[in-house]
N, C-alpha and C. Protein backbone atom coordinates (compact mmCIF):
# COMPACT_ATOMS: atom_id res chain seq x y z
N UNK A 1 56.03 137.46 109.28
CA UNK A 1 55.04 138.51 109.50
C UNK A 1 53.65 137.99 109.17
N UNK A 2 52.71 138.12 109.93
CA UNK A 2 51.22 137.83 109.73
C UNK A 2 50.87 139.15 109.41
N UNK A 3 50.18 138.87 107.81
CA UNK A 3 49.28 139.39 106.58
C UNK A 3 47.92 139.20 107.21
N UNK A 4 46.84 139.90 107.39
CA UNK A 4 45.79 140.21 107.32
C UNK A 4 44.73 139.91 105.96
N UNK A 5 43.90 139.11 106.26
CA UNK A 5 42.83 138.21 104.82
C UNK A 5 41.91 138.99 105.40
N UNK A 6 41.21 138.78 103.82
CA UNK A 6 39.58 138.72 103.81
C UNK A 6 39.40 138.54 102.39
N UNK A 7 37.95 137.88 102.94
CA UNK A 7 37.33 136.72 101.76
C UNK A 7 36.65 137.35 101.07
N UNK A 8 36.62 136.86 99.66
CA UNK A 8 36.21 137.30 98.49
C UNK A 8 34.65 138.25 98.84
N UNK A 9 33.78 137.72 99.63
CA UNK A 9 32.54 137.92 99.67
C UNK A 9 32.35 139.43 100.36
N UNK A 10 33.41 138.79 101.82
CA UNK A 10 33.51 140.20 102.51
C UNK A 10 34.45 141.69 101.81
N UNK A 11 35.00 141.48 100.53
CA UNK A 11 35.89 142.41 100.20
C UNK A 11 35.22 142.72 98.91
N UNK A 12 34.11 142.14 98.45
CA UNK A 12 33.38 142.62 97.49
C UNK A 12 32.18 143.54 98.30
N UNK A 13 32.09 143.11 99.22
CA UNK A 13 31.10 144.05 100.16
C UNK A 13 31.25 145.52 100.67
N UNK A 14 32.96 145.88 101.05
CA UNK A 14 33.54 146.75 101.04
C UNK A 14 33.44 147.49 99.75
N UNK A 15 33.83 146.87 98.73
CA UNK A 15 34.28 147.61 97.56
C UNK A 15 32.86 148.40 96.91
N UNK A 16 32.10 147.46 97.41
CA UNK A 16 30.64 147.87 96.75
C UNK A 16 30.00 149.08 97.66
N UNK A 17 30.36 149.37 98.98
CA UNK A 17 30.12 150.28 99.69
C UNK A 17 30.78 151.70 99.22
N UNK A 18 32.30 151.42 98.59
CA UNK A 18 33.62 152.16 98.70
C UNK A 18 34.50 152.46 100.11
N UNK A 19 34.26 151.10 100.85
CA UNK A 19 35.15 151.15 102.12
C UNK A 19 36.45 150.79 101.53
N UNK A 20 36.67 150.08 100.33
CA UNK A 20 37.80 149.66 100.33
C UNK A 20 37.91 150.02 99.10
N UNK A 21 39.53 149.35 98.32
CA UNK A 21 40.16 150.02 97.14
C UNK A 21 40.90 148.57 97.04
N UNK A 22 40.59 147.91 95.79
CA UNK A 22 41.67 147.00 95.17
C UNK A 22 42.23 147.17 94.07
N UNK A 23 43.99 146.50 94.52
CA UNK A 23 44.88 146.18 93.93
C UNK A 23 45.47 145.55 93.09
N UNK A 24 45.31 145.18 92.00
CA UNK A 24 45.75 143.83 91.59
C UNK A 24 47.08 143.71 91.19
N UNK A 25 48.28 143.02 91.69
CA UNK A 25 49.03 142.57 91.57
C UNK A 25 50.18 141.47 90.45
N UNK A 26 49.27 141.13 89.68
CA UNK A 26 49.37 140.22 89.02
C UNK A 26 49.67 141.27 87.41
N UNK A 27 50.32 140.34 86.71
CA UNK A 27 51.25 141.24 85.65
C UNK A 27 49.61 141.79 84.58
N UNK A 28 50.72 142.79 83.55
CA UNK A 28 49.39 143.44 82.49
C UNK A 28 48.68 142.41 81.88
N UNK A 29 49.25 141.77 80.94
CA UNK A 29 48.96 140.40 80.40
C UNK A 29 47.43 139.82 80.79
N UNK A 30 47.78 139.23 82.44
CA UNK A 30 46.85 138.87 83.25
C UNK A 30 45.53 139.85 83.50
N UNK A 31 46.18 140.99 83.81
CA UNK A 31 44.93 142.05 84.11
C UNK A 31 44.21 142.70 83.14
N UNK A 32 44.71 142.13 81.71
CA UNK A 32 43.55 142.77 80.45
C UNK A 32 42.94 141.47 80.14
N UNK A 33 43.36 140.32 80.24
CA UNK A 33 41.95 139.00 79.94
C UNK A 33 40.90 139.22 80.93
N UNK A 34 41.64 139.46 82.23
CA UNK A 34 40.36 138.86 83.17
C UNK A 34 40.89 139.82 84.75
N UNK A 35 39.94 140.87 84.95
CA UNK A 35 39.87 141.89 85.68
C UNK A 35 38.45 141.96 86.85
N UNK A 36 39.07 142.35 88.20
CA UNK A 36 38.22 142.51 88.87
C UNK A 36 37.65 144.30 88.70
N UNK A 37 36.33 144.25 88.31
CA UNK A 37 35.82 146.30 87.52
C UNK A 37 36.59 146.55 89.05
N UNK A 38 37.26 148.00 88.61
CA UNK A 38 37.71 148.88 90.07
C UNK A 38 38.74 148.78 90.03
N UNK A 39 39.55 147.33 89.83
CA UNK A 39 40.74 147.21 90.11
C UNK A 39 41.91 147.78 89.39
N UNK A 40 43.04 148.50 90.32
CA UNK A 40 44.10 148.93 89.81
C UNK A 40 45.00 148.27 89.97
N UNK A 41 45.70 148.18 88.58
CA UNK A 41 46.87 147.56 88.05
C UNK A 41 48.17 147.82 88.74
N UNK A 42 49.03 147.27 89.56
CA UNK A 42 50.12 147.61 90.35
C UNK A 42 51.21 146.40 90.65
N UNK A 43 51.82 145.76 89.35
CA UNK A 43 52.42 144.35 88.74
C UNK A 43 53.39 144.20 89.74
N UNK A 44 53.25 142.58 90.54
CA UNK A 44 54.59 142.36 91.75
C UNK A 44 55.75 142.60 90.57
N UNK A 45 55.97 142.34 89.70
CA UNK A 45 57.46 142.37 88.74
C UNK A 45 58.14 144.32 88.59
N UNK A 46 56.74 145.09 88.77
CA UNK A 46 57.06 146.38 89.40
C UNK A 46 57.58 146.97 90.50
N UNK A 47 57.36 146.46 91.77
CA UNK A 47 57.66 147.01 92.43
C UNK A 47 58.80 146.64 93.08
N UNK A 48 59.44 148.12 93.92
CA UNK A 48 58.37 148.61 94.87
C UNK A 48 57.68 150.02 93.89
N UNK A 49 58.38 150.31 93.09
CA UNK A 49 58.04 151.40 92.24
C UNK A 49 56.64 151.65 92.06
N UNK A 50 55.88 150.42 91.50
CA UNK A 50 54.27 150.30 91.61
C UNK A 50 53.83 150.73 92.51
N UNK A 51 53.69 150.10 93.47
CA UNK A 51 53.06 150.58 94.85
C UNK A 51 53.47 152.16 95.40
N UNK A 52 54.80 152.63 94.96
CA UNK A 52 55.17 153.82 95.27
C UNK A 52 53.96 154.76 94.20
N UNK A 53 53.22 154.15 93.44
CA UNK A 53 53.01 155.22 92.36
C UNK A 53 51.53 155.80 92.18
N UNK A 54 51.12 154.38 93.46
CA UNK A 54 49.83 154.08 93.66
C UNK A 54 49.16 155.32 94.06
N UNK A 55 47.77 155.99 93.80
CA UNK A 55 47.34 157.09 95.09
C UNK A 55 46.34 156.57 95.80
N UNK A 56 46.93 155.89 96.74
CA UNK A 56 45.62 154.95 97.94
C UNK A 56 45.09 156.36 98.33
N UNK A 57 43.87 156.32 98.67
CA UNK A 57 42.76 157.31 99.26
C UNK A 57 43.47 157.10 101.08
N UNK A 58 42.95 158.07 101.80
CA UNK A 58 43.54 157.69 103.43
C UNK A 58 42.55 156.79 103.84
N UNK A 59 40.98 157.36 103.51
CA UNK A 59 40.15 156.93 104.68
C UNK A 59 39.57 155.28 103.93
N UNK A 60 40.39 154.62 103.17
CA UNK A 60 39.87 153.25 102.32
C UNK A 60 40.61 151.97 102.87
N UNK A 61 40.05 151.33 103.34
CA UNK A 61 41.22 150.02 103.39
C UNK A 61 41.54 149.30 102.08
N UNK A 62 42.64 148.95 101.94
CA UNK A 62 43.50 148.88 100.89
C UNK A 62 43.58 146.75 101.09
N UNK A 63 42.46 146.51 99.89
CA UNK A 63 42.84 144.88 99.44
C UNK A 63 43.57 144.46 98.43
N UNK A 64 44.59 143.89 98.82
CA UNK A 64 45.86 143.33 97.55
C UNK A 64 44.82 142.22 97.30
N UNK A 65 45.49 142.15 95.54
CA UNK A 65 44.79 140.86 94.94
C UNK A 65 45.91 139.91 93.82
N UNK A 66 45.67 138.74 93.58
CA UNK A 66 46.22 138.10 92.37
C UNK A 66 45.41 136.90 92.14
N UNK A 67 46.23 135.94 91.48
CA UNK A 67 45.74 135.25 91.03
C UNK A 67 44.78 134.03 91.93
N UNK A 68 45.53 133.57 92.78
CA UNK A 68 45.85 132.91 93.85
C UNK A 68 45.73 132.89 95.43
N UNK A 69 46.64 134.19 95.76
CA UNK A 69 47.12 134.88 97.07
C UNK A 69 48.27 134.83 97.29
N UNK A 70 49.19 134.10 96.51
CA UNK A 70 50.79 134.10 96.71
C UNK A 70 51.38 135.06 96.14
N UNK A 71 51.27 135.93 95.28
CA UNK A 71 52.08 136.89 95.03
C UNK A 71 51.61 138.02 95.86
N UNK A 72 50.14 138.49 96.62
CA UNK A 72 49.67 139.60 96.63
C UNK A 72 49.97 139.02 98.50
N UNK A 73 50.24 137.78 98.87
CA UNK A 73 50.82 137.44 100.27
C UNK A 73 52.07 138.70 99.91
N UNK A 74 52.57 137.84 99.34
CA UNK A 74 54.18 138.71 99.04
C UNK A 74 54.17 140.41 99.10
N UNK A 75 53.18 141.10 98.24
CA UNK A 75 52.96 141.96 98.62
C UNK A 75 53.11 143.54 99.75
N UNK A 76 51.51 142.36 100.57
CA UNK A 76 51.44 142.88 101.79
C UNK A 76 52.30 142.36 102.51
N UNK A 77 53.24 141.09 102.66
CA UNK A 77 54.35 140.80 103.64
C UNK A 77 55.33 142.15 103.85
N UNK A 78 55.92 142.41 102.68
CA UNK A 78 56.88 143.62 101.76
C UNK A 78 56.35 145.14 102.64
N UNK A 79 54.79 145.46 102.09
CA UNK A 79 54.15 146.59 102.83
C UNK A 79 53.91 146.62 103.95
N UNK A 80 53.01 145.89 104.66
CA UNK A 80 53.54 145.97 106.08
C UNK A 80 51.58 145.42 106.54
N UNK A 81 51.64 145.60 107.94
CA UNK A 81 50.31 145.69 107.97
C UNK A 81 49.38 147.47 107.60
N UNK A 82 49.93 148.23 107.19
CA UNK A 82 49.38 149.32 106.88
C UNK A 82 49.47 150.12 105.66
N UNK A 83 48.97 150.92 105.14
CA UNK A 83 49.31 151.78 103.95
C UNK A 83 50.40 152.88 104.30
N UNK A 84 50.59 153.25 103.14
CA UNK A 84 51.37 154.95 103.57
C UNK A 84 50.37 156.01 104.43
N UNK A 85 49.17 155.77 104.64
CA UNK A 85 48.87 156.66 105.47
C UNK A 85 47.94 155.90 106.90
N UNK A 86 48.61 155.07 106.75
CA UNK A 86 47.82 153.86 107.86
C UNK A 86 46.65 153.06 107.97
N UNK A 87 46.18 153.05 106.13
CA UNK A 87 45.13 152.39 105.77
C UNK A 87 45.25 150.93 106.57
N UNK A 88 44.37 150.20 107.05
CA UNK A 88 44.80 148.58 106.80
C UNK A 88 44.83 147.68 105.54
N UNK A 89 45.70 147.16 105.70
CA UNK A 89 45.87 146.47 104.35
C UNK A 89 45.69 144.48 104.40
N UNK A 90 44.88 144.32 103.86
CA UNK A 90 44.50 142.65 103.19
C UNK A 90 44.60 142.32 102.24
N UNK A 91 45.18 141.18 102.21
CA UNK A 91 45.25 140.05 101.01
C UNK A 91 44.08 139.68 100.99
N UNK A 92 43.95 139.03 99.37
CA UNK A 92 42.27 138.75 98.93
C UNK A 92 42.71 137.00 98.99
N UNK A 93 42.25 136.53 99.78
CA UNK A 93 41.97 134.91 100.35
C UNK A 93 41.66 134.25 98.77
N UNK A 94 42.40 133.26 97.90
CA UNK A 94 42.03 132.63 96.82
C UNK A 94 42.21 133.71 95.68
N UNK A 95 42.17 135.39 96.01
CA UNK A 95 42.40 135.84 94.81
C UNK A 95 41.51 135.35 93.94
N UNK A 96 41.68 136.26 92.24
CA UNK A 96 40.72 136.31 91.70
C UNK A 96 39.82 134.97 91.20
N UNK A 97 40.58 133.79 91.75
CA UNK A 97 40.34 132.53 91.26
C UNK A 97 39.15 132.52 92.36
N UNK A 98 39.00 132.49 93.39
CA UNK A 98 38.08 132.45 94.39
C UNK A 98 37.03 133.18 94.00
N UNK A 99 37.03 134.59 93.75
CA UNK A 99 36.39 135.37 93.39
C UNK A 99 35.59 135.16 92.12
N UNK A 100 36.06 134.68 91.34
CA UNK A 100 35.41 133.79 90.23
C UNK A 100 34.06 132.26 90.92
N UNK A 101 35.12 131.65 91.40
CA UNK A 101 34.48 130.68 91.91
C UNK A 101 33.11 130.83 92.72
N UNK A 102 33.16 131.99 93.34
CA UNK A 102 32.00 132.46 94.66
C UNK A 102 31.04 132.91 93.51
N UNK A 103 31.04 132.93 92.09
CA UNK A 103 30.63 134.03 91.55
C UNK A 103 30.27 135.57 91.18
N UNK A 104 30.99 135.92 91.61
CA UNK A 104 31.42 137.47 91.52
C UNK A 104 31.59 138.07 89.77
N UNK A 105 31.55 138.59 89.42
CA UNK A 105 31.76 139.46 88.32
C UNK A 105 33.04 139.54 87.72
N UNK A 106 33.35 139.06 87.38
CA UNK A 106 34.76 139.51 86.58
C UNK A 106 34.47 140.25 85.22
N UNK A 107 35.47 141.17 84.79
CA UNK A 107 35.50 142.13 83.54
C UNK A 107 36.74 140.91 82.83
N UNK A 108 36.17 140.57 81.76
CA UNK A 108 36.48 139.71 80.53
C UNK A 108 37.25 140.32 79.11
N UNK A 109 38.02 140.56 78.53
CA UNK A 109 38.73 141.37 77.01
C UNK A 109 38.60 140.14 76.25
């Protein structure tokens, strides 16, 4: 199945508008050192339960995130190309490591 990307730059652009809504994927542990602000916690070792528990907005496109892109690939492979209410859904290209790298903001504990 072909997953749908977008790059750190363009999905911080969304988020900063509120076109979009991110996910982060990646366990608690991970998501209290080093957090993208906005992002909701929804651990691949959870689901599908996580994602069932999620309340995606309708009118938001929905960006999975992790560390990398391999778990939040996994993800959206699992979900599909759409949300429960037919949001589109993307993987975040490099994940939060990219997102770091481009310089973007990360929330630090």
């Amino acid at each position: 199945m072909t997953v749908a990307t977008v790059t750190v730059e363009e999905a911080a652009a969304w988020l900063q508008s509120g076109e979009a809504v991110l996910i982060d994927v990646r366990e608690a542990d991970e998501f209290a050192a080093a957090r993208i602000d906005g992002a909701v916690l929804a651990p691949l070792s959870a689901m599908p339960a996580a994602w069932q528990a999620l309340d995606l907005p309708a009118d938001r496109k929905i960006v999975v995130m992790c560390l990398k892109g391999g778990r939040s690939h996994q993800v959206c492979a699992y979900v599909g190309p759409t949300g429960p209410e037919g949001q589109p859904l993307f993987n975040l290209t490099g994940g939060i490591q990219a997102w770091a790298a481009a310089g973007l903001p990360i929330v630090e504990d």
